[in-house]
PDB file of N, CA and C in Angstrom:
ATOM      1  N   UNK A   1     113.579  87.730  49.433  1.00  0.00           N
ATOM      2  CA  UNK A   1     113.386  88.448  48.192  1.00  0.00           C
ATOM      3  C   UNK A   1     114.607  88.297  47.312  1.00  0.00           C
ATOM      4  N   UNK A   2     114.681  87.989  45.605  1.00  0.00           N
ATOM      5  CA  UNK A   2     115.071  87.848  45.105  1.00  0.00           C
ATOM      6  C   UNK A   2     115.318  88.396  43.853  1.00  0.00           C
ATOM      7  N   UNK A   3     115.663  89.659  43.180  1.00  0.00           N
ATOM      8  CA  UNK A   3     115.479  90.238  42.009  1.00  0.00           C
ATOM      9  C   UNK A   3     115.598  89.257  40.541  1.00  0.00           C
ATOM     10  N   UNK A   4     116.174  88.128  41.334  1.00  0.00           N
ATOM     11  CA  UNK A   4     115.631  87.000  40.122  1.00  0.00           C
ATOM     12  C   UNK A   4     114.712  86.609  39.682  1.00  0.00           C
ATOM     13  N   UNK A   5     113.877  86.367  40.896  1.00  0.00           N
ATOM     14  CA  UNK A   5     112.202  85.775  40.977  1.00  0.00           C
ATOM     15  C   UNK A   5     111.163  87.173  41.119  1.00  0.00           C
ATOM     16  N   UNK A   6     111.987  88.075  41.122  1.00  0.00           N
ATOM     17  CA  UNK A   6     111.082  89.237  41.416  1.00  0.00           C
ATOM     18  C   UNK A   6     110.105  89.424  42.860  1.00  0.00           C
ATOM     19  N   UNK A   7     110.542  88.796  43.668  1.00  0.00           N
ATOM     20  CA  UNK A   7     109.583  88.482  44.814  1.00  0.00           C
ATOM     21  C   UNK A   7     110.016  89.335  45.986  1.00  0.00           C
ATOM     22  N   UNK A   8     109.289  90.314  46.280  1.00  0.00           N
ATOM     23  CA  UNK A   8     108.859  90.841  47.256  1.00  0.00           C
ATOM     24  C   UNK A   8     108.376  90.639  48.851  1.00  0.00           C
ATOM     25  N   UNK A   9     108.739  90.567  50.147  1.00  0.00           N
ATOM     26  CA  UNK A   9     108.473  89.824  51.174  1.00  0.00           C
ATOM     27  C   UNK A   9     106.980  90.732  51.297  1.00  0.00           C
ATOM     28  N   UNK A  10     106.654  90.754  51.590  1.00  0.00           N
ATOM     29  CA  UNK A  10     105.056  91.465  52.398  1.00  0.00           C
ATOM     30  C   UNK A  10     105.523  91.977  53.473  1.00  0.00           C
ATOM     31  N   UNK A  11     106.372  92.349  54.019  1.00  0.00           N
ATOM     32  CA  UNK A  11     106.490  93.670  55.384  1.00  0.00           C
ATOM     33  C   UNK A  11     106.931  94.444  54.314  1.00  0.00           C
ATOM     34  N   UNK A  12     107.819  94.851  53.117  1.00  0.00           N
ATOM     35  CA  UNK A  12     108.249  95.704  52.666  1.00  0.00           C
ATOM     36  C   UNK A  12     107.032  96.263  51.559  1.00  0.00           C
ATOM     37  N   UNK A  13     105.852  95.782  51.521  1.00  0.00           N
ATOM     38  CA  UNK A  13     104.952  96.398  50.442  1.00  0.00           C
ATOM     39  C   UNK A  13     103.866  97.108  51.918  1.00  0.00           C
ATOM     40  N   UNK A  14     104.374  97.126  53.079  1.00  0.00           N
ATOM     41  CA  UNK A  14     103.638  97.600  54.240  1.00  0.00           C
ATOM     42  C   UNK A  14     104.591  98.977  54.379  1.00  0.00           C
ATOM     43  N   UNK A  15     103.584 100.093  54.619  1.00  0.00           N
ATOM     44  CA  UNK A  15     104.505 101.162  55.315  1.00  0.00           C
ATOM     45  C   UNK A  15     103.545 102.318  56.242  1.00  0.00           C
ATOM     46  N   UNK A  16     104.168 103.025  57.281  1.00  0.00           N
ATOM     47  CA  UNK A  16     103.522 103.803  57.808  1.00  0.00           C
ATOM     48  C   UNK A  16     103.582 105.399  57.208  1.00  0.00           C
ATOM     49  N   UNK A  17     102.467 105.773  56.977  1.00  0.00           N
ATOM     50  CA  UNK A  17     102.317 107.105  56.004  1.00  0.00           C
ATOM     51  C   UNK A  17     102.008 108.336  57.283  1.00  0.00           C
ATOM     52  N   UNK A  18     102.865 108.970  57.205  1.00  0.00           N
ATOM     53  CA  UNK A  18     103.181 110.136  57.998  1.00  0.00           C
ATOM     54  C   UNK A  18     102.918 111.255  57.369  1.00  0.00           C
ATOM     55  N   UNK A  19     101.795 112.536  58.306  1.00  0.00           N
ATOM     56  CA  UNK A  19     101.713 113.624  56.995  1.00  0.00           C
ATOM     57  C   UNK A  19     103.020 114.421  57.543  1.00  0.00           C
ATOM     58  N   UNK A  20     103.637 115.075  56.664  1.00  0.00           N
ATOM     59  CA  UNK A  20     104.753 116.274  56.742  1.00  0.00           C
ATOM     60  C   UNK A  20     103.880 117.476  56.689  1.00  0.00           C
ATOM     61  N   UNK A  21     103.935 118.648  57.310  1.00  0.00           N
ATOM     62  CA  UNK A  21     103.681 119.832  57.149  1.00  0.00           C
ATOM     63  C   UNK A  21     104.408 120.831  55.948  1.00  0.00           C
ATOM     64  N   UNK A  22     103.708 121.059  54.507  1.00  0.00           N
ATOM     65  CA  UNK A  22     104.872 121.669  54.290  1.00  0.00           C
ATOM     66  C   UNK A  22     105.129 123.563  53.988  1.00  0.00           C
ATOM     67  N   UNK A  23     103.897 123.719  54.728  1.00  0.00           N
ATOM     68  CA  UNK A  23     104.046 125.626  54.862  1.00  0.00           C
ATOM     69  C   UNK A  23     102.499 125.683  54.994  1.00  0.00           C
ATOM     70  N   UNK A  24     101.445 127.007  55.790  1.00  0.00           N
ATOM     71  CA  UNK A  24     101.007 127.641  55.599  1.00  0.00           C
ATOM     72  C   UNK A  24     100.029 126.893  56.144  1.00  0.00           C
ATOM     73  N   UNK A  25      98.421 126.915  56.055  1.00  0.00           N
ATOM     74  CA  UNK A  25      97.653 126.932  57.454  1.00  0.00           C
ATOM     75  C   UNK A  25      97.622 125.242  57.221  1.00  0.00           C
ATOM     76  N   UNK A  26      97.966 125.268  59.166  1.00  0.00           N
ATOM     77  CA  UNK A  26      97.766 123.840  59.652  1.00  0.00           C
ATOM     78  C   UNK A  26      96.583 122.726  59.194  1.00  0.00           C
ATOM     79  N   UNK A  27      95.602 123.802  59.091  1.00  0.00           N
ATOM     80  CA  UNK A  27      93.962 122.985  59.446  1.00  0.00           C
ATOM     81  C   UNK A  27      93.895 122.634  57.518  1.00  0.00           C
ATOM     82  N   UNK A  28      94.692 122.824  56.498  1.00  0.00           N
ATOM     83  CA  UNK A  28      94.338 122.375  55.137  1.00  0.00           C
ATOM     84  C   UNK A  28      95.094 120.937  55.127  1.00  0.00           C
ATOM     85  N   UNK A  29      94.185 120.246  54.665  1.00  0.00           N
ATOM     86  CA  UNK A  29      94.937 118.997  54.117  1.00  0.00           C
ATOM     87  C   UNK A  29      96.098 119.461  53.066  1.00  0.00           C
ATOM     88  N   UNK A  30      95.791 120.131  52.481  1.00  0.00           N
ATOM     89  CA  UNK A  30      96.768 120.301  50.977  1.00  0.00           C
ATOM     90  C   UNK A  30      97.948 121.390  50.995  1.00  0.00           C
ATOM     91  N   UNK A  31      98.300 121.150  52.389  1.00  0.00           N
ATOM     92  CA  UNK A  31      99.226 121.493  52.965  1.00  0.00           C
ATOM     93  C   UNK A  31     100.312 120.719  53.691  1.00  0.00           C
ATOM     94  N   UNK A  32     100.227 119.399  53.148  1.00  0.00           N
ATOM     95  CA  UNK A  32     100.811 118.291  53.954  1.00  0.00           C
ATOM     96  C   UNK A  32     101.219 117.863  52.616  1.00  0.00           C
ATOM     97  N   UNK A  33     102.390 116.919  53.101  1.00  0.00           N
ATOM     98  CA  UNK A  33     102.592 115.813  51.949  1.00  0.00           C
ATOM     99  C   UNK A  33     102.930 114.109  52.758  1.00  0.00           C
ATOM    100  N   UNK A  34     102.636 113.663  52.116  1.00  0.00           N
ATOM    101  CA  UNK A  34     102.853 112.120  52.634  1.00  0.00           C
ATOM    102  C   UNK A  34     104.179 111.465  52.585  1.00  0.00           C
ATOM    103  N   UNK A  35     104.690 110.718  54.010  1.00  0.00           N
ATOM    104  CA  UNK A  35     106.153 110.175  53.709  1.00  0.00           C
ATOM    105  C   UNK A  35     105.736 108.713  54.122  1.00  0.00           C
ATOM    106  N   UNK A  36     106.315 107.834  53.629  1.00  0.00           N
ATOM    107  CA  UNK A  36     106.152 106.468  53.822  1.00  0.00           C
ATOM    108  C   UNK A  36     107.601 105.967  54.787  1.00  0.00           C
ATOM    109  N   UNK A  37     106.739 105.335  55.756  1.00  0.00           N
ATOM    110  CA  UNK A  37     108.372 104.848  55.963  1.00  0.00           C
ATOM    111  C   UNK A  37     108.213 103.414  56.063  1.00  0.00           C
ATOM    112  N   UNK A  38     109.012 103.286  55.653  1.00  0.00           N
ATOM    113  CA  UNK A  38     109.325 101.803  55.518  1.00  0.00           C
ATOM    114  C   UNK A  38     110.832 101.004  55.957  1.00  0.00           C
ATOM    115  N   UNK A  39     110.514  99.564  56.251  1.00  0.00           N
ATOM    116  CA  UNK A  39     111.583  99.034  56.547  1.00  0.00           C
ATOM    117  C   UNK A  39     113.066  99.945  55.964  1.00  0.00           C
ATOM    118  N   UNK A  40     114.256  99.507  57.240  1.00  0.00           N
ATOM    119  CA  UNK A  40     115.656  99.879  56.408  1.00  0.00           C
ATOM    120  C   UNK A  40     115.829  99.303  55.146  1.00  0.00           C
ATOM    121  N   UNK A  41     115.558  98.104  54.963  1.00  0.00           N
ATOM    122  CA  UNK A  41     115.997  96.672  54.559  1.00  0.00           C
ATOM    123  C   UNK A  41     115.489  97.166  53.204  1.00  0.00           C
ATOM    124  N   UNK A  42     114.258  97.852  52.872  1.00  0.00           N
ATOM    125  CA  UNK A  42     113.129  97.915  51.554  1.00  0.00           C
ATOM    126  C   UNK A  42     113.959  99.696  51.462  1.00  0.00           C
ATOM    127  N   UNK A  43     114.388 100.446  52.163  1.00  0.00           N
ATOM    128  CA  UNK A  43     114.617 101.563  51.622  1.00  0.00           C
ATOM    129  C   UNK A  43     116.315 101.523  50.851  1.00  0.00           C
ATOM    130  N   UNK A  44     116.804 100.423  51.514  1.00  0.00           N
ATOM    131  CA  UNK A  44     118.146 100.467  51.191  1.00  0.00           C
ATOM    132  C   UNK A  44     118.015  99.911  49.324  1.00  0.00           C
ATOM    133  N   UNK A  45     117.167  98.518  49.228  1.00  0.00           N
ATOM    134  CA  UNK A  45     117.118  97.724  48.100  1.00  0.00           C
ATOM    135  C   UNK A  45     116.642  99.162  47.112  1.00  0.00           C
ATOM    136  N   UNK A  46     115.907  99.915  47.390  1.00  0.00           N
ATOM    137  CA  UNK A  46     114.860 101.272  46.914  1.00  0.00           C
ATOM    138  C   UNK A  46     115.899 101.753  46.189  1.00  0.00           C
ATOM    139  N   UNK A  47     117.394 102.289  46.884  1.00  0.00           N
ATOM    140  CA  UNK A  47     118.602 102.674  46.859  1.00  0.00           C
ATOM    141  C   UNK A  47     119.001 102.299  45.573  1.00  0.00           C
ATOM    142  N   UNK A  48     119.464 100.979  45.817  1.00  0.00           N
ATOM    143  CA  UNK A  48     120.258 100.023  45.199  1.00  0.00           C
ATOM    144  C   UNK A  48     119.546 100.126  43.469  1.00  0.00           C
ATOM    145  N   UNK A  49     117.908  99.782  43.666  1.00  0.00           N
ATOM    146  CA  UNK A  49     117.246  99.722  42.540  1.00  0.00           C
ATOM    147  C   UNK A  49     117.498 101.313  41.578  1.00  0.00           C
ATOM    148  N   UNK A  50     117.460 102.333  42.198  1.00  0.00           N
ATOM    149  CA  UNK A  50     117.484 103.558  41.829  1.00  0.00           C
ATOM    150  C   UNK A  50     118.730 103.913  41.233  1.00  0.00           C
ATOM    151  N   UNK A  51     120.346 103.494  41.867  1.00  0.00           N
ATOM    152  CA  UNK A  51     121.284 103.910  41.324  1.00  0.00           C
ATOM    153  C   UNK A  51     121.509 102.853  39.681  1.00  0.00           C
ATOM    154  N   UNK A  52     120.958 101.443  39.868  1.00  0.00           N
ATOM    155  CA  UNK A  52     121.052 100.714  38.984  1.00  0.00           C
ATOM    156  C   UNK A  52     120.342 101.364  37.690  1.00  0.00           C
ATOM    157  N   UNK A  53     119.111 102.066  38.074  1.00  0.00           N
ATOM    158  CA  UNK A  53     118.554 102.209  36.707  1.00  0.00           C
ATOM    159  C   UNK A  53     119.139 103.505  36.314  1.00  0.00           C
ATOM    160  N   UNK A  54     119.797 104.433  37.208  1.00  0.00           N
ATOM    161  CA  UNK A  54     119.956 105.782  36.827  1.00  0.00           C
ATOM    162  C   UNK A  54     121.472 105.338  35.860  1.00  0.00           C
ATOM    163  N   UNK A  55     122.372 104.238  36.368  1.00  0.00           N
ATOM    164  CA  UNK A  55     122.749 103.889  35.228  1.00  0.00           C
ATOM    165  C   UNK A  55     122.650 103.342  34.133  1.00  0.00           C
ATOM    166  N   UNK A  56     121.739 102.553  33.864  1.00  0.00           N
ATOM    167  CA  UNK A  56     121.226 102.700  32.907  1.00  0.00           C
ATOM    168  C   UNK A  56     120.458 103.537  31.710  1.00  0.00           C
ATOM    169  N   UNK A  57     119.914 104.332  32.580  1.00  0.00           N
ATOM    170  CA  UNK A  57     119.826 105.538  32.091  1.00  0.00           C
ATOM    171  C   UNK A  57     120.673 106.498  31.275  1.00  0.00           C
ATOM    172  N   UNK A  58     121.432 106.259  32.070  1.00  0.00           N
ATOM    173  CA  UNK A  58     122.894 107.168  31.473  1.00  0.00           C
ATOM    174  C   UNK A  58     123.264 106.808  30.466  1.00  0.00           C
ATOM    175  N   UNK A  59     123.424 105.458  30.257  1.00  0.00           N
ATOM    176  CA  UNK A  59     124.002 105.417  28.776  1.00  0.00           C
ATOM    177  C   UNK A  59     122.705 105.526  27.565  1.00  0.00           C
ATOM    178  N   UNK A  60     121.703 106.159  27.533  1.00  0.00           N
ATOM    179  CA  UNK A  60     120.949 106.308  26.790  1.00  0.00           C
ATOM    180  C   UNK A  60     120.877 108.071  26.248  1.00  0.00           C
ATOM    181  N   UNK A  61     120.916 108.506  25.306  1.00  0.00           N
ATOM    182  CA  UNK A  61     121.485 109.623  25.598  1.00  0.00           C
ATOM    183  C   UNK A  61     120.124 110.623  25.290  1.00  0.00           C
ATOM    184  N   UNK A  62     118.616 109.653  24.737  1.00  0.00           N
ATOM    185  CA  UNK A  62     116.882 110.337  24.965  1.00  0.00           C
ATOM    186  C   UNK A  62     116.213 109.746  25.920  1.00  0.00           C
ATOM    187  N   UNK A  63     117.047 110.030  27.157  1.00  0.00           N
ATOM    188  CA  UNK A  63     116.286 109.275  28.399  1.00  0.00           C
ATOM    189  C   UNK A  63     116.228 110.634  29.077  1.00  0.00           C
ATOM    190  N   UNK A  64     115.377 111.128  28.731  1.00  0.00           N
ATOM    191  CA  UNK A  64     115.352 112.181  29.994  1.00  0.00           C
ATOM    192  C   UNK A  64     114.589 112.167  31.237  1.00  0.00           C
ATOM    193  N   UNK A  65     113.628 111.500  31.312  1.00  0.00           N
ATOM    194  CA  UNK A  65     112.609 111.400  32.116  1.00  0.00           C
ATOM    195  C   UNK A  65     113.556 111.004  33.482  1.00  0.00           C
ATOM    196  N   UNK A  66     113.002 111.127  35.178  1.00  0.00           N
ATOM    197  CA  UNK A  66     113.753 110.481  35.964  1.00  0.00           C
ATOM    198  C   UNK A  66     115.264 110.657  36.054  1.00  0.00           C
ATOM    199  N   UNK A  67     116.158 111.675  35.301  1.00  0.00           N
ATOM    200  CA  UNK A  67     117.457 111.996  34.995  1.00  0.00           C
ATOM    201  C   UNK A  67     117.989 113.105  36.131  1.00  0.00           C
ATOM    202  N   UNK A  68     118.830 113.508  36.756  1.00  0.00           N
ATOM    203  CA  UNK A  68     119.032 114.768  37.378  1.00  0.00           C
ATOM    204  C   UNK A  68     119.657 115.764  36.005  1.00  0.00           C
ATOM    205  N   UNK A  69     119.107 117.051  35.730  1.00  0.00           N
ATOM    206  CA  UNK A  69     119.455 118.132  35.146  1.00  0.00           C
ATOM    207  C   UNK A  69     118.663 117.782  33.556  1.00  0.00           C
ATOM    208  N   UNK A  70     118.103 116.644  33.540  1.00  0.00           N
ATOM    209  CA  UNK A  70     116.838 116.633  32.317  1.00  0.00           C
ATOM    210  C   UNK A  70     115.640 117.026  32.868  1.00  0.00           C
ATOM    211  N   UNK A  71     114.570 116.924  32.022  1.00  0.00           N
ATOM    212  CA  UNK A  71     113.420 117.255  31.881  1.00  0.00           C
ATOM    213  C   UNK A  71     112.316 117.141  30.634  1.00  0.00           C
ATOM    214  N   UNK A  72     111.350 117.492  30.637  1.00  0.00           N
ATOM    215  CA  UNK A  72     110.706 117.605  29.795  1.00  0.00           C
ATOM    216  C   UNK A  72     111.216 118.757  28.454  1.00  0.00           C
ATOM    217  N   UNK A  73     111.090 119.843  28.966  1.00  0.00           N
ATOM    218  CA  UNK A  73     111.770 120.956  28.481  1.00  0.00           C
ATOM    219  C   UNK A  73     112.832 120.507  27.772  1.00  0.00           C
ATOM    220  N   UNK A  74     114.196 119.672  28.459  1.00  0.00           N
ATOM    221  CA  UNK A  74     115.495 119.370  27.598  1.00  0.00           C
ATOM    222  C   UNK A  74     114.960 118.225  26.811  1.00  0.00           C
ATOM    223  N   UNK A  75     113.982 117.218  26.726  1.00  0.00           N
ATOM    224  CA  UNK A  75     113.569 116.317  25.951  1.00  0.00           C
ATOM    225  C   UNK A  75     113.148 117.306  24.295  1.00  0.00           C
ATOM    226  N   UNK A  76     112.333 118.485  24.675  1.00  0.00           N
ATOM    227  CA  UNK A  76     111.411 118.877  23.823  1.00  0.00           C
ATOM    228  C   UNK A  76     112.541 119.907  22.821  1.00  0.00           C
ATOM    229  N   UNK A  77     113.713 120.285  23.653  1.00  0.00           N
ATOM    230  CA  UNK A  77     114.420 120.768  22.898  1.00  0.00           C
ATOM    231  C   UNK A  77     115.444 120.147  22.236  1.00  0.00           C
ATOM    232  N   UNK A  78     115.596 118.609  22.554  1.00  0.00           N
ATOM    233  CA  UNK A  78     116.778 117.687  21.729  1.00  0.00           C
ATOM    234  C   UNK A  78     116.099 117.357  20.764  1.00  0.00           C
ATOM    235  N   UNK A  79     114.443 116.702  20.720  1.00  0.00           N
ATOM    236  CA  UNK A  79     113.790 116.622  19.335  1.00  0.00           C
ATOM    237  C   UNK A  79     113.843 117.854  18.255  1.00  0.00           C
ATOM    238  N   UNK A  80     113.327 119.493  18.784  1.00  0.00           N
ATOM    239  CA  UNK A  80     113.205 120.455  17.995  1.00  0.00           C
ATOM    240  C   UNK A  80     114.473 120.196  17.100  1.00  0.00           C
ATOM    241  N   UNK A  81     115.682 119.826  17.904  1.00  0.00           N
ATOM    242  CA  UNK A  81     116.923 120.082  17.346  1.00  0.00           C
ATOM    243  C   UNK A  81     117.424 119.247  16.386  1.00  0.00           C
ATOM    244  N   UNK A  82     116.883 118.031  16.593  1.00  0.00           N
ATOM    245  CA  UNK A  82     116.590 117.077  15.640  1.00  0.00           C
ATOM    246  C   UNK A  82     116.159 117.338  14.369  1.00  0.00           C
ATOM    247  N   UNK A  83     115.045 117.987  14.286  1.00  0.00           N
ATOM    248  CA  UNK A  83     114.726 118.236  13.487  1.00  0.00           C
ATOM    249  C   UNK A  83     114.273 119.087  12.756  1.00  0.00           C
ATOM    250  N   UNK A  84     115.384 120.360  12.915  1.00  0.00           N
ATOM    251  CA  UNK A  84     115.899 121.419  12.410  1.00  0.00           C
ATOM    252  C   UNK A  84     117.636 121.083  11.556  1.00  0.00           C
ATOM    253  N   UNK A  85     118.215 120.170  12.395  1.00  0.00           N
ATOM    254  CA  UNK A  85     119.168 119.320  11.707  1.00  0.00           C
ATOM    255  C   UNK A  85     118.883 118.590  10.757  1.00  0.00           C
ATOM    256  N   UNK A  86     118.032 117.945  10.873  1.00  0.00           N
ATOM    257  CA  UNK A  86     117.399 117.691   9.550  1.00  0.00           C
ATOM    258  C   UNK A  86     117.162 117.998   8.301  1.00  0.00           C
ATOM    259  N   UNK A  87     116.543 118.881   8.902  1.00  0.00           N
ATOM    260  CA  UNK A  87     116.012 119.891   7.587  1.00  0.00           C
ATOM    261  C   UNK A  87     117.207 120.865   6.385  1.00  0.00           C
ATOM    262  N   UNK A  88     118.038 120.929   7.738  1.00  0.00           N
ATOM    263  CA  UNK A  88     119.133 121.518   7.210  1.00  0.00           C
ATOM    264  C   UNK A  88     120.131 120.795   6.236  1.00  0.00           C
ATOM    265  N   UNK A  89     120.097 119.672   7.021  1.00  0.00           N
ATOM    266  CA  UNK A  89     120.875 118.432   6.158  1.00  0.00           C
ATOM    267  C   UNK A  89     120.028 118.017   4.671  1.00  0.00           C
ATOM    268  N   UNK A  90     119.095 117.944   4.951  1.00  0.00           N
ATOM    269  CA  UNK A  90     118.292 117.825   3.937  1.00  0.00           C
ATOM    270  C   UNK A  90     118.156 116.232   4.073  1.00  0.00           C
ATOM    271  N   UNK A  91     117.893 115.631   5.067  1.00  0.00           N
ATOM    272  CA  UNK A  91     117.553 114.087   5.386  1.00  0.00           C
ATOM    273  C   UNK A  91     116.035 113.693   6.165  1.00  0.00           C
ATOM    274  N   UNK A  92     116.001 112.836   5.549  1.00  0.00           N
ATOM    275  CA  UNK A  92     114.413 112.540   6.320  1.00  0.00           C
ATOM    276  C   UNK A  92     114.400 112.121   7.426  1.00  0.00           C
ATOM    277  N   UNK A  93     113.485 112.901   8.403  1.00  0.00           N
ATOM    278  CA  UNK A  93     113.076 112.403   9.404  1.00  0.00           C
ATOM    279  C   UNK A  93     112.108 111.732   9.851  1.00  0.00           C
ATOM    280  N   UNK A  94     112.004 110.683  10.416  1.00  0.00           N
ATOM    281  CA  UNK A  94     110.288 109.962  10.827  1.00  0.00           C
ATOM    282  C   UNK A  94     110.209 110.512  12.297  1.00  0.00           C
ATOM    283  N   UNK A  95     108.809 110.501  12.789  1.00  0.00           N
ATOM    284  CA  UNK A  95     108.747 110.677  14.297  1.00  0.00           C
ATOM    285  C   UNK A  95     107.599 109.522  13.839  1.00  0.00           C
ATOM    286  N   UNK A  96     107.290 109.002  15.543  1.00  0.00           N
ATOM    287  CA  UNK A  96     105.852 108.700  15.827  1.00  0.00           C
ATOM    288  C   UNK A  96     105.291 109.161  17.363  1.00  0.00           C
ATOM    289  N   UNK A  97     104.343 109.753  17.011  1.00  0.00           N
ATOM    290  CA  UNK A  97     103.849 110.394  18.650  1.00  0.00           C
ATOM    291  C   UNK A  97     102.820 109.270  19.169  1.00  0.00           C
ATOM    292  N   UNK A  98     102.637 109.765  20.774  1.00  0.00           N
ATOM    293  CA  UNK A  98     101.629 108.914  21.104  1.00  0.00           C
ATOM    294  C   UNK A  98     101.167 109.311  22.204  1.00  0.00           C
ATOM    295  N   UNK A  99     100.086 109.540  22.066  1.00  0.00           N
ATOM    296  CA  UNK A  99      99.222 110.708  23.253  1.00  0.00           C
ATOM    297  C   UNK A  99      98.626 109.449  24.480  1.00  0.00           C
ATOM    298  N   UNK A 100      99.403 109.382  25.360  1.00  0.00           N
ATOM    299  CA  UNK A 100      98.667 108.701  26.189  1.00  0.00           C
ATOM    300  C   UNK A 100      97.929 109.326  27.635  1.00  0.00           C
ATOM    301  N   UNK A 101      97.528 110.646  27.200  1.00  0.00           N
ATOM    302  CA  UNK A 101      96.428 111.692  27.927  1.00  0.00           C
ATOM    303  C   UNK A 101      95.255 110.883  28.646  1.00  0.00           C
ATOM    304  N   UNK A 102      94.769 110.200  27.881  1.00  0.00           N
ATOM    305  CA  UNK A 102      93.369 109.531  28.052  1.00  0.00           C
ATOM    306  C   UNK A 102      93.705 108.109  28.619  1.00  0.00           C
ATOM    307  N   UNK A 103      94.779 107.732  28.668  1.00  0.00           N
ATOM    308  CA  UNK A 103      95.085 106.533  29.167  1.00  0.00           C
ATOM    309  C   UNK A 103      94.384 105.752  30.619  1.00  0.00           C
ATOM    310  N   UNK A 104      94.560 106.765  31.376  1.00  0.00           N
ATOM    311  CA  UNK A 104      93.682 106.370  32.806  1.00  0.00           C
ATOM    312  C   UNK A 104      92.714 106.731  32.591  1.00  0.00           C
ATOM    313  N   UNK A 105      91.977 107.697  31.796  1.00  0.00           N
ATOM    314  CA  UNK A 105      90.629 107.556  32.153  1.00  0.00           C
ATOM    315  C   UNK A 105      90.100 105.926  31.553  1.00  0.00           C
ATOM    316  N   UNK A 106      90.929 105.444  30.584  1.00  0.00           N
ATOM    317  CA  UNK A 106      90.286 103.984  30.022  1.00  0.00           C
ATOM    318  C   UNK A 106      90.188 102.610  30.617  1.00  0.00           C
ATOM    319  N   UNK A 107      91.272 102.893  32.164  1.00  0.00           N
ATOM    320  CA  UNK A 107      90.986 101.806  32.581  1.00  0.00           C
ATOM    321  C   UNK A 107      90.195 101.713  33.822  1.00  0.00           C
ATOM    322  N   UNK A 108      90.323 100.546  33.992  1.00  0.00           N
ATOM    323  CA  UNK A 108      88.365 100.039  35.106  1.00  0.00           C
ATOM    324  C   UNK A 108      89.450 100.024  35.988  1.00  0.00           C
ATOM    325  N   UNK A 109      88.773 101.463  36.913  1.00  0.00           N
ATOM    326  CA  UNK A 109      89.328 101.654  38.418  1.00  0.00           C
ATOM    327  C   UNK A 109      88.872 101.069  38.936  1.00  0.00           C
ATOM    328  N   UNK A 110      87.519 100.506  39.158  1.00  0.00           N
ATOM    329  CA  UNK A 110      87.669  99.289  40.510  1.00  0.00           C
ATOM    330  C   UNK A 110      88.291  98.372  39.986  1.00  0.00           C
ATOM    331  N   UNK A 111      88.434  98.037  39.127  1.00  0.00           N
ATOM    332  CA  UNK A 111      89.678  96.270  39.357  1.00  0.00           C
ATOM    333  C   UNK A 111      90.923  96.846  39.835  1.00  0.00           C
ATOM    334  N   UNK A 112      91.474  98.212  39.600  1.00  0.00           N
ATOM    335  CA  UNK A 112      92.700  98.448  39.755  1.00  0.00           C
ATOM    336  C   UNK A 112      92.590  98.419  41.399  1.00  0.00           C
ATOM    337  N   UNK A 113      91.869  99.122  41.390  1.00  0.00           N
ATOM    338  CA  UNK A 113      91.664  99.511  43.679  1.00  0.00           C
ATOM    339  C   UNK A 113      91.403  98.009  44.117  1.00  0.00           C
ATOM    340  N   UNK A 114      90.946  97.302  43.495  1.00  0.00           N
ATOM    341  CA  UNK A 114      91.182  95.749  44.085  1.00  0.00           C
ATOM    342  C   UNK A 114      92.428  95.214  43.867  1.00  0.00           C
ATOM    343  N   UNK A 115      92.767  95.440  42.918  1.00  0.00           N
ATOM    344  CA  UNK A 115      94.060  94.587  43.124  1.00  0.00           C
ATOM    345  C   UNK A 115      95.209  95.074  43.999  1.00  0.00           C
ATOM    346  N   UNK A 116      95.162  96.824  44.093  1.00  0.00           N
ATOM    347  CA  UNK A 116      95.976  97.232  45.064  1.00  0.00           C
ATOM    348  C   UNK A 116      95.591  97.041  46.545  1.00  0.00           C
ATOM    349  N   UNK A 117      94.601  96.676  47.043  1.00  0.00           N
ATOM    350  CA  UNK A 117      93.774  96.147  48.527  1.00  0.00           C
ATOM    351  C   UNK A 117      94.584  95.320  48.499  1.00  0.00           C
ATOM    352  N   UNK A 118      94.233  93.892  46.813  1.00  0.00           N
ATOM    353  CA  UNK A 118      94.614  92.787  47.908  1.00  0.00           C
ATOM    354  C   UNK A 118      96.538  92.767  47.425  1.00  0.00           C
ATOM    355  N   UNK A 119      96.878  93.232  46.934  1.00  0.00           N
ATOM    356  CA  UNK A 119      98.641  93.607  47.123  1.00  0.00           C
ATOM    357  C   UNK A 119      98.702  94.251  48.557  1.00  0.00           C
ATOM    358  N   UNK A 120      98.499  94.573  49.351  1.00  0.00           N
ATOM    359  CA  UNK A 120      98.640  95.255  50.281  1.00  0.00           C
ATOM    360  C   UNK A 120      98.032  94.031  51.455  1.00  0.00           C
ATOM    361  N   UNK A 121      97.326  93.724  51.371  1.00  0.00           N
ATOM    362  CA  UNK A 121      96.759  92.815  52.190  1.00  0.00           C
ATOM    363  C   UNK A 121      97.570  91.340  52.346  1.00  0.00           C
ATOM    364  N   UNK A 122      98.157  91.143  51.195  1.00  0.00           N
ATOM    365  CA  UNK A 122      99.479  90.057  51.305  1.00  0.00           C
ATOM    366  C   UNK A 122     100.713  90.582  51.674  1.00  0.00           C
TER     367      UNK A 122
END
C-alpha cells in the first residue's frame, strides 16, 4: 500500500466486528455497539491518516467538523458572529447554504450495497 497510488491491500478492508455491551438489558440489540478490529498494520496507518488531517485541519480556522472542542454549535455560532459583525460594520455579507438532507435518499442503494460486497470481497 501506497498513499501515492492510493492502494489499499485487501486484508486491511477485512475486519472482525465484535458487539461491545454498552449498558442495560443484555437480550436488546440496541444495546451493543460494534468494534472492528482490524490488522495492527491498518490501525496504525488509521493513526497516521487521522493526525495528518487533524493537522490540517488546524490551520483552517471554519473547520469545525471532526475537530476536538468544535462542533456544530461552535460552527453555528462563528457564522451568527459573522454576521452580526457585519452588520455592524456596515459591510456586505454573501452566504451560500446547501441542504444536503435529502442527499441519500437520492441515491440508488442497490448499486451502492454492490459495490460495497464487491469492495469487501477483494
Amino acid at each position: 500500500m501506497t498513499i501515492n497510488n492510493a492502494a489499499i491491500p485487501s486484508d486491511w478492508k477485512r475486519a472482525t466486528v465484535v458487539p461491545i455491551h454498552k449498558g442495560g438489558d443484555r437480550l436488546l440489540v440496541t444495546n451493543y455497539r460494534p468494534v472492528s478490529l482490524t490488522t495492527v498494520v491498518c490501525k496504525q496507518m488509521e493513526h497516521v491518516t487521522v493526525s495528518y488531517l487533524r493537522q490540517v485541519w488546524d490551520r483552517y480556522e471554519g473547520q469545525h467538523g471532526f475537530r476536538p472542542g468544535y462542533s456544530c454549535e461552535s460552527q453555528v455560532t462563528l457564522v451568527c458572529q459573522d454576521v452580526v459583525d457585519s452588520m455592524e460594520n456596515e459591510v456586505m455579507l454573501d452566504a451560500i447554504t446547501i441542504d444536503f438532507s435529502k442527499a441519500f435518499d437520492l441515491a440508488p442503494h442497490k448499486q451502492l450495497l454492490m459495490k460495497i460486497v464487491a469492495s469487501v470481497r477483494n
